[in-house]
N, C-alpha and C. Protein backbone atom coordinates (compact mmCIF):
# COMPACT_ATOMS: atom_id res chain seq x y z
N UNK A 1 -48.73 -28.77 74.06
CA UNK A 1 -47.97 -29.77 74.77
C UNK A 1 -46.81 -30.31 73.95
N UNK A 2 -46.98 -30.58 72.49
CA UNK A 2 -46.07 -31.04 72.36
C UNK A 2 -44.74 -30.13 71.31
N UNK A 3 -45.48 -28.95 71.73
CA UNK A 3 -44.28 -27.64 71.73
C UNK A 3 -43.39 -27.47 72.47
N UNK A 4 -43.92 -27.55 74.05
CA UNK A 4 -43.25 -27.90 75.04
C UNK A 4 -42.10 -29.10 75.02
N UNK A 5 -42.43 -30.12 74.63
CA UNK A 5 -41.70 -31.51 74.56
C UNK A 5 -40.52 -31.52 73.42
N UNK A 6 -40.92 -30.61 72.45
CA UNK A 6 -39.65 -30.54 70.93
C UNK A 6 -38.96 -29.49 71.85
N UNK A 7 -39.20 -28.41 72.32
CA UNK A 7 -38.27 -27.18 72.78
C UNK A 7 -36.94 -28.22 73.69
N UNK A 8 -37.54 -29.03 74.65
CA UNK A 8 -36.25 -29.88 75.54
C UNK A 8 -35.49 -30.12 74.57
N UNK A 9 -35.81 -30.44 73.62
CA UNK A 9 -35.17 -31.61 72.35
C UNK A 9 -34.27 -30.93 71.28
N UNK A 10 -34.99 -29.25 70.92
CA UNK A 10 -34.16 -29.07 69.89
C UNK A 10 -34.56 -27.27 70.33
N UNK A 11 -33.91 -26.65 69.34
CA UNK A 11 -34.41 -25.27 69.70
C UNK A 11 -35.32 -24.78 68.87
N UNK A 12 -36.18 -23.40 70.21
CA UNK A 12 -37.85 -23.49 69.49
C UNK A 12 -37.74 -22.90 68.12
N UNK A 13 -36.30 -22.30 67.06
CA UNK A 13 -36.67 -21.81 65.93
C UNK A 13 -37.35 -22.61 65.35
N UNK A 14 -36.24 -24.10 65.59
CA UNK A 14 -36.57 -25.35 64.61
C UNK A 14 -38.02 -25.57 65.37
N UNK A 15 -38.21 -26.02 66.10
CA UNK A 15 -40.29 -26.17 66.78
C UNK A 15 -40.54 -25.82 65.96
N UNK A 16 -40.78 -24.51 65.83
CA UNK A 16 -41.46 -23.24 64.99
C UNK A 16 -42.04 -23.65 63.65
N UNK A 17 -40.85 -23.62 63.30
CA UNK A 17 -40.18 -24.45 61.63
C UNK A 17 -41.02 -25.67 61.34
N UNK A 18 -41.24 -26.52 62.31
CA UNK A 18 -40.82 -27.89 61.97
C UNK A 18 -43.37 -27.26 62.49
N UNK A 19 -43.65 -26.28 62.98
CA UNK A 19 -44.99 -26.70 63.02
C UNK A 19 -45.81 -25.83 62.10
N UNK A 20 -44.99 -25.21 61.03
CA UNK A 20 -45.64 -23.84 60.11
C UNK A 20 -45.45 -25.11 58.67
N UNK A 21 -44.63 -26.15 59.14
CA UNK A 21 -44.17 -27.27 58.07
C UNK A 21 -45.54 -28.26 57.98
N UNK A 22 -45.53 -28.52 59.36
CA UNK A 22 -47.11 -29.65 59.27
C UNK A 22 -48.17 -28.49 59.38
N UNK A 23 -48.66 -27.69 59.38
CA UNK A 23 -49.63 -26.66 58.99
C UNK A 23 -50.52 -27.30 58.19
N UNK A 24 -50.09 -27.51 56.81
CA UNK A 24 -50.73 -27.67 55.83
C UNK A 24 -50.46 -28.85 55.61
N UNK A 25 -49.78 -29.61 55.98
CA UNK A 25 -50.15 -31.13 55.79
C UNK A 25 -51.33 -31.76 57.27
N UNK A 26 -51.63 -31.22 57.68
CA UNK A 26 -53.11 -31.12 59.19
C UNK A 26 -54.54 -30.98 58.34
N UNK A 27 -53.96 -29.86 57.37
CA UNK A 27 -55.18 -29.30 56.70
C UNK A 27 -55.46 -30.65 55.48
N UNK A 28 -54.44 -30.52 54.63
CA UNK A 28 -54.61 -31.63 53.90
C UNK A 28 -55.00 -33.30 54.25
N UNK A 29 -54.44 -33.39 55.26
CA UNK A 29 -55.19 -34.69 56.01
C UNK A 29 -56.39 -34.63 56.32
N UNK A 30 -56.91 -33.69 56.66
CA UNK A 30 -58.39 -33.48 57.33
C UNK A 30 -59.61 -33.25 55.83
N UNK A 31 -59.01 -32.62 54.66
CA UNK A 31 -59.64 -32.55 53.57
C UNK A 31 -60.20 -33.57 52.78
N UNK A 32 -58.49 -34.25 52.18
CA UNK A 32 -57.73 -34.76 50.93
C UNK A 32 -57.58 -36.43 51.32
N UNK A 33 -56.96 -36.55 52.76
CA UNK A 33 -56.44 -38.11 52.72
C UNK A 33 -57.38 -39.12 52.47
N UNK A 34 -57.14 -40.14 52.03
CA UNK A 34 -58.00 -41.30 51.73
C UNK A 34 -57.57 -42.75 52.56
N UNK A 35 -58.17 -43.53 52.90
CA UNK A 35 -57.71 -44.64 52.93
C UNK A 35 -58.58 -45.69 53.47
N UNK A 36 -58.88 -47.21 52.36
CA UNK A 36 -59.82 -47.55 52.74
C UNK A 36 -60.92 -47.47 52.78
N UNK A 37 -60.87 -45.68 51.50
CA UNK A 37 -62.67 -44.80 51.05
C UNK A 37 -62.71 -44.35 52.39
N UNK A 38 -62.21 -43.52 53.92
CA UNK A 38 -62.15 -42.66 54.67
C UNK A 38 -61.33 -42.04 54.85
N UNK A 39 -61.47 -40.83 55.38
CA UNK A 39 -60.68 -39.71 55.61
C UNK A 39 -59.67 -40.21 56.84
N UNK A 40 -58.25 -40.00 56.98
CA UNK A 40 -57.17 -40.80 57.69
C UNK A 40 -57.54 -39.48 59.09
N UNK A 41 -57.62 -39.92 60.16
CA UNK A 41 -57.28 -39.00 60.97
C UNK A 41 -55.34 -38.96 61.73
N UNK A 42 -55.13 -37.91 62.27
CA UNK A 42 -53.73 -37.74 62.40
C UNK A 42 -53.32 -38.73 63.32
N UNK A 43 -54.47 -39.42 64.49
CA UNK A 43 -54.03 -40.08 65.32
C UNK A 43 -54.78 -41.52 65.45
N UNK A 44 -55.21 -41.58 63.88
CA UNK A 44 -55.25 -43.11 63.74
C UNK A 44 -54.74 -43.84 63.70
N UNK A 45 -54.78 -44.98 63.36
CA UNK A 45 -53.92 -46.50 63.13
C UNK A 45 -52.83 -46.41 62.37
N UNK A 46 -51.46 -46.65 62.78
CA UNK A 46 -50.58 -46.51 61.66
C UNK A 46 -50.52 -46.51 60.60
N UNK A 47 -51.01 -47.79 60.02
CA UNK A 47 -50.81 -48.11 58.52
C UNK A 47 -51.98 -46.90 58.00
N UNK A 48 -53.05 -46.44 58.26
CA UNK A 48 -53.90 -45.63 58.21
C UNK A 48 -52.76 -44.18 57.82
N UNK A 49 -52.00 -43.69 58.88
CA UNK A 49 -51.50 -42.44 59.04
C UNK A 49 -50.16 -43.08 57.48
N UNK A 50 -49.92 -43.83 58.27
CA UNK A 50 -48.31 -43.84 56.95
C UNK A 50 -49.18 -43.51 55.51
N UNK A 51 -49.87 -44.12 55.17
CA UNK A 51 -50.69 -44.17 54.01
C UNK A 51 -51.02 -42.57 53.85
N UNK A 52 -51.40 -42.05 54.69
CA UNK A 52 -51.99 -40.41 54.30
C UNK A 52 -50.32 -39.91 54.20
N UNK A 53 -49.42 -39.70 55.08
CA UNK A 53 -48.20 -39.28 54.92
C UNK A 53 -47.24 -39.91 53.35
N UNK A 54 -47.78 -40.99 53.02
CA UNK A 54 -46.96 -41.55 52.05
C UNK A 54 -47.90 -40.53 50.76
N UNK A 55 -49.01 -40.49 50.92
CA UNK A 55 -50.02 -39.63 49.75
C UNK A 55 -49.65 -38.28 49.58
N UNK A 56 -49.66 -38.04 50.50
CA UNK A 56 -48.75 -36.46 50.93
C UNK A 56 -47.52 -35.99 49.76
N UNK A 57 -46.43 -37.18 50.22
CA UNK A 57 -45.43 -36.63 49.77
C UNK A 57 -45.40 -37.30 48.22
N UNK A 58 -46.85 -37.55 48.01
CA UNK A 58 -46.34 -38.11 46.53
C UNK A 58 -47.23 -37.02 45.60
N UNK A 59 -48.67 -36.94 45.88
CA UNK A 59 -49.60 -35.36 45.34
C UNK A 59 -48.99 -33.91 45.56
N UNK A 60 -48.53 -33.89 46.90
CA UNK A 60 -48.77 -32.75 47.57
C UNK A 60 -47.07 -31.90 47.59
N UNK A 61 -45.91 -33.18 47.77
CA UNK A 61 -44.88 -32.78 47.52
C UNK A 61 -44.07 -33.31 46.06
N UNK A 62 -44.71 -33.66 45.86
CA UNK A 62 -44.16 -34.64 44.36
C UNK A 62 -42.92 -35.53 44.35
N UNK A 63 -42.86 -36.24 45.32
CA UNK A 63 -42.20 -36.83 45.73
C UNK A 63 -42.45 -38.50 44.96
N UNK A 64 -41.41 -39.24 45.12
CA UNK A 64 -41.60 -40.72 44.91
C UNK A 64 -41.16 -41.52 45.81
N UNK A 65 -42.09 -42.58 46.32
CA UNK A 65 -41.85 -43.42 47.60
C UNK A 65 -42.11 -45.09 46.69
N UNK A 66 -40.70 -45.13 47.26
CA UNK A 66 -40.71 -46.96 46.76
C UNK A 66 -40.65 -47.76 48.07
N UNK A 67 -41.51 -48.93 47.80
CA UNK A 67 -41.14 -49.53 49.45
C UNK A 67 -40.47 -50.97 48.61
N UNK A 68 -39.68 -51.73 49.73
CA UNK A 68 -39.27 -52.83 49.47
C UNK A 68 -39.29 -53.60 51.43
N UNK A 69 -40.10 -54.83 51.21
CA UNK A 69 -39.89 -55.65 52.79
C UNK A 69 -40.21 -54.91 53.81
N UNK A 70 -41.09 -53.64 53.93
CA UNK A 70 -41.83 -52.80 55.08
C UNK A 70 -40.84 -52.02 55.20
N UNK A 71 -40.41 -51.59 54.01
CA UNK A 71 -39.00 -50.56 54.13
C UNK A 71 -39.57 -49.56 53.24
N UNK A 72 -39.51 -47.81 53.41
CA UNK A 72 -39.85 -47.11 52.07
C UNK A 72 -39.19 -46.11 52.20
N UNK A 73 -38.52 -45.90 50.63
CA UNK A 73 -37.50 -44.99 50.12
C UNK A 73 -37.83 -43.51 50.16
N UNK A 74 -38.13 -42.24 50.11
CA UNK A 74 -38.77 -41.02 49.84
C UNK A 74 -37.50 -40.48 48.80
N UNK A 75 -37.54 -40.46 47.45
CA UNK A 75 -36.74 -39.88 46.47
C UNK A 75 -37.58 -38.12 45.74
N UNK A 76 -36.44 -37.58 45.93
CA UNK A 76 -37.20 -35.92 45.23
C UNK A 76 -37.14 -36.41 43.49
N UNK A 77 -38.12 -35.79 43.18
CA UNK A 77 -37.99 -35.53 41.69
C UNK A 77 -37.78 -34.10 41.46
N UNK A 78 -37.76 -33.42 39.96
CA UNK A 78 -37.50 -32.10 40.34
C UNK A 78 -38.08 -31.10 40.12
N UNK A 79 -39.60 -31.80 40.44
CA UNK A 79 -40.82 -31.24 40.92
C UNK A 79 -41.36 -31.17 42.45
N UNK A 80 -40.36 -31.36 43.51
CA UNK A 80 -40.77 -31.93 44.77
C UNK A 80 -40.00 -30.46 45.49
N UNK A 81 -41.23 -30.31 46.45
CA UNK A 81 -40.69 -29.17 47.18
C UNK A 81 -39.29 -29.26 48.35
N UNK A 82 -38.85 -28.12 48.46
CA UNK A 82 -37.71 -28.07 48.82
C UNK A 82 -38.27 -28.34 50.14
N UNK A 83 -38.99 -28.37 50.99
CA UNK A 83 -39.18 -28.30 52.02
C UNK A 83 -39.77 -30.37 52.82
N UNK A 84 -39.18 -31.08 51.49
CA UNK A 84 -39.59 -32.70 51.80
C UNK A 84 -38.58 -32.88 53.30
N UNK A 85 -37.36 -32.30 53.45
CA UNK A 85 -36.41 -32.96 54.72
C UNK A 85 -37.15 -32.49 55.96
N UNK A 86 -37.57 -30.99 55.91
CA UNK A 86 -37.93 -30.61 56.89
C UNK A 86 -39.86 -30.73 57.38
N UNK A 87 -40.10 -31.47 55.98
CA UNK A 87 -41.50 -31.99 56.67
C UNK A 87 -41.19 -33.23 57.51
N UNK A 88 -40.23 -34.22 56.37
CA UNK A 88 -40.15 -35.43 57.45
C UNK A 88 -39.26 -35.29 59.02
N UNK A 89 -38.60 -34.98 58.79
CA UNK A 89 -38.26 -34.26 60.56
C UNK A 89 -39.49 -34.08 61.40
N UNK A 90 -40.53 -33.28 61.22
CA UNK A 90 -41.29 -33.01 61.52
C UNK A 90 -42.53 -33.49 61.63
N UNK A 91 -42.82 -34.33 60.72
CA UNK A 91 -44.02 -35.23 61.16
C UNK A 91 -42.86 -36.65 61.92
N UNK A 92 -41.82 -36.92 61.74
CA UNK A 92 -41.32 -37.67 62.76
C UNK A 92 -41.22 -37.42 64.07
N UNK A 93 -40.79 -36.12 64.47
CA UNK A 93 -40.91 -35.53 65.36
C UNK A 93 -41.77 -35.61 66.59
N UNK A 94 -43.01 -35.49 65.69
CA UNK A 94 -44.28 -34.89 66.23
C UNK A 94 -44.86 -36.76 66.77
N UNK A 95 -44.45 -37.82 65.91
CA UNK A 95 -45.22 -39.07 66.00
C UNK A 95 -44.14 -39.55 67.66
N UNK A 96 -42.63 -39.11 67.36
CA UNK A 96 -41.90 -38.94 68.61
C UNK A 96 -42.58 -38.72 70.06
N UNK A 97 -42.71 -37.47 69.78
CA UNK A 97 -43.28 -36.37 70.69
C UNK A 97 -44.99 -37.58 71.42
N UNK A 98 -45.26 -37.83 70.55
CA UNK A 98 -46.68 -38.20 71.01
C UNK A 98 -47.07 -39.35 72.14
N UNK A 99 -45.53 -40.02 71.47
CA UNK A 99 -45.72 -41.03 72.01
C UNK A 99 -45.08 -41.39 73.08
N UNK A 100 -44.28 -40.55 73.39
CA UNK A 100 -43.74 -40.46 74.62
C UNK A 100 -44.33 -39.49 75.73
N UNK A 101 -45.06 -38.52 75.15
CA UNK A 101 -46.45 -38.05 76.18
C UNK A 101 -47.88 -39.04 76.03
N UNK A 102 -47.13 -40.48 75.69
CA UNK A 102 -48.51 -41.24 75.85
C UNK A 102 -50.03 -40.42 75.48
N UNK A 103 -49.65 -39.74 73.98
CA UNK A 103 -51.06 -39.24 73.57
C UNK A 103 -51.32 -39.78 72.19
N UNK A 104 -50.49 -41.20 71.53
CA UNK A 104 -50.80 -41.38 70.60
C UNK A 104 -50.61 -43.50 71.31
N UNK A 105 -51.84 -43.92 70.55
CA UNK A 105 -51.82 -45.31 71.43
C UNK A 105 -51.37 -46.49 70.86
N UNK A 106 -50.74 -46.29 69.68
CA UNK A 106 -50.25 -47.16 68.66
C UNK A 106 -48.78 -46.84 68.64
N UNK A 107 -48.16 -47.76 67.61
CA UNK A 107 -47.03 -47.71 67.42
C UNK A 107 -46.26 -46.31 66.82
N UNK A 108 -45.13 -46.39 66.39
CA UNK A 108 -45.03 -45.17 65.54
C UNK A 108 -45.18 -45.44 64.02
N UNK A 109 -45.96 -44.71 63.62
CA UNK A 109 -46.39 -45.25 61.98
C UNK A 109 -45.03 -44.86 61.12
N UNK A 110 -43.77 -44.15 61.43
CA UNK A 110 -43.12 -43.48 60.48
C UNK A 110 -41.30 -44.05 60.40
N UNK A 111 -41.55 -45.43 61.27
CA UNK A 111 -40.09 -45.65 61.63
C UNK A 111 -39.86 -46.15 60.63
N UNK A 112 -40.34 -46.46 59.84
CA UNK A 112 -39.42 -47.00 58.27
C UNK A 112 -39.25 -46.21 57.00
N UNK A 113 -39.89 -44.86 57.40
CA UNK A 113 -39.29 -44.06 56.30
C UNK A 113 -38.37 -43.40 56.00
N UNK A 114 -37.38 -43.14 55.18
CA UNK A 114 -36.18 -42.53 54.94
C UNK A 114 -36.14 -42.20 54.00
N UNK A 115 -35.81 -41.23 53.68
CA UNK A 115 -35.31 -39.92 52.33
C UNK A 115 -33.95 -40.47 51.87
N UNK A 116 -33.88 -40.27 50.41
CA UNK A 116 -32.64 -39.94 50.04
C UNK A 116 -32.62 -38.87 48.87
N UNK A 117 -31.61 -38.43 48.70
CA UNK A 117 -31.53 -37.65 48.10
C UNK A 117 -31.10 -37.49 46.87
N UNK A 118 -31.33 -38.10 45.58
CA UNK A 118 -30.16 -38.45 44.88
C UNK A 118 -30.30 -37.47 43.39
N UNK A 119 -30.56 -36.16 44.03
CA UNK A 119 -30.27 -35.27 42.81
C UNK A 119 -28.94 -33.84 43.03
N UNK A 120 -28.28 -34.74 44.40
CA UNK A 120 -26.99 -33.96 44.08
C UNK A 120 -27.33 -32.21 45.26
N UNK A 121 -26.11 -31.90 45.90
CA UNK A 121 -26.83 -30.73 46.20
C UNK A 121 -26.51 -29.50 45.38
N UNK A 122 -26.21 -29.49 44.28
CA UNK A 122 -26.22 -28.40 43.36
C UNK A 122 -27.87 -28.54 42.51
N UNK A 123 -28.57 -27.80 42.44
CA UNK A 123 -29.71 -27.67 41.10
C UNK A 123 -29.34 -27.89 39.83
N UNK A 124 -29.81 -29.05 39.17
CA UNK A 124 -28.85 -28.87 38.22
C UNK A 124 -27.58 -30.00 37.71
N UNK A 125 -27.19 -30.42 38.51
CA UNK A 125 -26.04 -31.04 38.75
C UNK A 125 -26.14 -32.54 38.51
N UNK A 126 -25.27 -33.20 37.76
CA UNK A 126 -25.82 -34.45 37.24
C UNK A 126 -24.71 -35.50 37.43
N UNK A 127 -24.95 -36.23 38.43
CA UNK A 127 -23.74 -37.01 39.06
C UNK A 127 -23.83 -37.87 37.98
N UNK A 128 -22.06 -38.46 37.60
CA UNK A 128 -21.47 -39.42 36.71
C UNK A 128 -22.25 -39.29 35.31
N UNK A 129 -22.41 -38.03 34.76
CA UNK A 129 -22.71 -37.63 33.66
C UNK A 129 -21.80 -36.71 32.78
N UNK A 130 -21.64 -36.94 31.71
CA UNK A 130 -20.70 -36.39 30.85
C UNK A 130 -20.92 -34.82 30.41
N UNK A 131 -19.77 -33.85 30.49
CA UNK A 131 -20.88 -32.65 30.09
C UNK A 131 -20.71 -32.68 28.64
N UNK A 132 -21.61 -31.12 28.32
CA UNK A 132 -21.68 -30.81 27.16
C UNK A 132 -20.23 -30.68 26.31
N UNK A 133 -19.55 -31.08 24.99
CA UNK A 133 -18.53 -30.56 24.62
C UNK A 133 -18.37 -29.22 24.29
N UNK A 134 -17.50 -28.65 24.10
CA UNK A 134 -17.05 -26.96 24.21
C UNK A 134 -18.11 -26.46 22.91
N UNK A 135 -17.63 -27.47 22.42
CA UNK A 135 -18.39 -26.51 20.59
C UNK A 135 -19.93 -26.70 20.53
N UNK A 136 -20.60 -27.42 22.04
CA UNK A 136 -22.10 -27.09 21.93
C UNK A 136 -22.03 -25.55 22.23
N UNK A 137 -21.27 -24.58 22.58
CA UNK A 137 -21.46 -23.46 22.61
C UNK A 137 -22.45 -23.14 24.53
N UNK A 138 -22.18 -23.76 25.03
CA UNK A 138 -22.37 -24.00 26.43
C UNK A 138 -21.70 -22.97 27.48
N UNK A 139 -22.06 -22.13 28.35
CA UNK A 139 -20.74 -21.76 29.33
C UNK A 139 -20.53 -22.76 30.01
N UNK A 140 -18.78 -22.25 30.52
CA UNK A 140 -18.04 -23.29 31.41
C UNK A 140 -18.87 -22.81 32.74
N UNK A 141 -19.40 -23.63 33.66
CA UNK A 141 -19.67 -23.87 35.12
C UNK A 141 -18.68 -23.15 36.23
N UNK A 142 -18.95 -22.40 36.52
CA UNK A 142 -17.94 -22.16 38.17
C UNK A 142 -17.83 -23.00 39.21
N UNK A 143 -18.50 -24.06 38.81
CA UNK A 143 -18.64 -25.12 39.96
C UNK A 143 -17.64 -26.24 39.61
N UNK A 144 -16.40 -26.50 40.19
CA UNK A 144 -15.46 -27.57 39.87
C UNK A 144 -15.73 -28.28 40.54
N UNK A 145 -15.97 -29.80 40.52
CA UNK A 145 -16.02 -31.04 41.02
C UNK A 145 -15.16 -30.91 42.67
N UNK A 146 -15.46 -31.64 43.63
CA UNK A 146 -14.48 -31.60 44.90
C UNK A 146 -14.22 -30.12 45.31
N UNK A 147 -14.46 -29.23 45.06
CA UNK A 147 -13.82 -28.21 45.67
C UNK A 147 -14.75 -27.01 46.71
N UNK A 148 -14.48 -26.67 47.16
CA UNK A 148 -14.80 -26.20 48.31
C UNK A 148 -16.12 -24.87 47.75
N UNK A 149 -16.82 -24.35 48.01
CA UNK A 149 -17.39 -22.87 47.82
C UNK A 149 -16.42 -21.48 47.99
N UNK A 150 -15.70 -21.55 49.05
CA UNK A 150 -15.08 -20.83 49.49
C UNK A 150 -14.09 -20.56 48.34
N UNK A 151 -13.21 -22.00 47.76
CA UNK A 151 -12.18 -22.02 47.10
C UNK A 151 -12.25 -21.62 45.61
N UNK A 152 -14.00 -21.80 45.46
CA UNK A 152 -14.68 -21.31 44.20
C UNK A 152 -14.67 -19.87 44.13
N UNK A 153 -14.69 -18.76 44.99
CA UNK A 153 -15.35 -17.80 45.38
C UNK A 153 -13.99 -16.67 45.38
N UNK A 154 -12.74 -17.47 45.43
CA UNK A 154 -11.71 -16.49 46.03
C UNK A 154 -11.16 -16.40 44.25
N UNK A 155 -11.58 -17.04 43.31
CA UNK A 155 -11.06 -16.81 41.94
C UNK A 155 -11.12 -15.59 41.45
């Protein structure tokens, strides 16, 4: 059913994507989650579910979640799988999905979480950091500040 309900919404690659993503976070909830000394089910009580989803991305994706005022941050470290944007899409999605087929009876447990990203989208790459000087014996980078891939590529 609620394959049906993401396909209106987006296209079924992303569905697809977004349910081979919660796979193993289903499994891990049903194993691993804690809360309160019980196992969280997927369609329990919010604070219940945020709590297993916040555990998730901190064991399971190595992630770091800071909250401030019922607000919480999701920051990668650079141990955190590449796949943190497209889980949260996806368990957002899905808490979406539920609740608008009136199959989940609570609120949505996930409206205050937000990702950021702040390691740059190069690997590697170290915003407002000085590089190495020439005579550390370092190669020069192909990657110039501001400039395009394309504009990198035609050198």
């Amino acid at each position: 059913m609620v394959h049906h309900d993401q396909i209106k919404r987006i296209n079924e690659s992303s569905v697809l994507a977004y349910l081979n993503t919660l796979k193993p976070f289903f499994y891990w909830i049903e194993k691993k989650s804690s809360y309160k000394g019980a196992i969280v089910q997927w369609n329990g009580e919010p604070i219940g579910v945020k709590e297993a989803v916040r555990q998730y991305l901190i064991q399971e994706m190595h992630c770091k979640v800071r909250g401030r005022e019922n607000h919480e941050g999701i920051y990668m470290t650079s141990k955190s799988s590449k796949t943190v944007q497209l889980f949260l899409a996806a368990i957002k999605g899905l808490y979406r999905s539920m609740l608008r087929m009136k199959m989940y009876p609570y609120e949505n447990p996930l409206v205050d979480l937000e990702w950021e990203d702040n390691y740059g989208e190069l690997p590697g790459a170290r915003q407002n950091r000085p590089r190495m000087p020439q005579a550390a014996g370092t190669a020069r980078s192909s990657f110039v500040e501001g400039q395009e891939l394309s504009s990198i590529e035609s050198r």
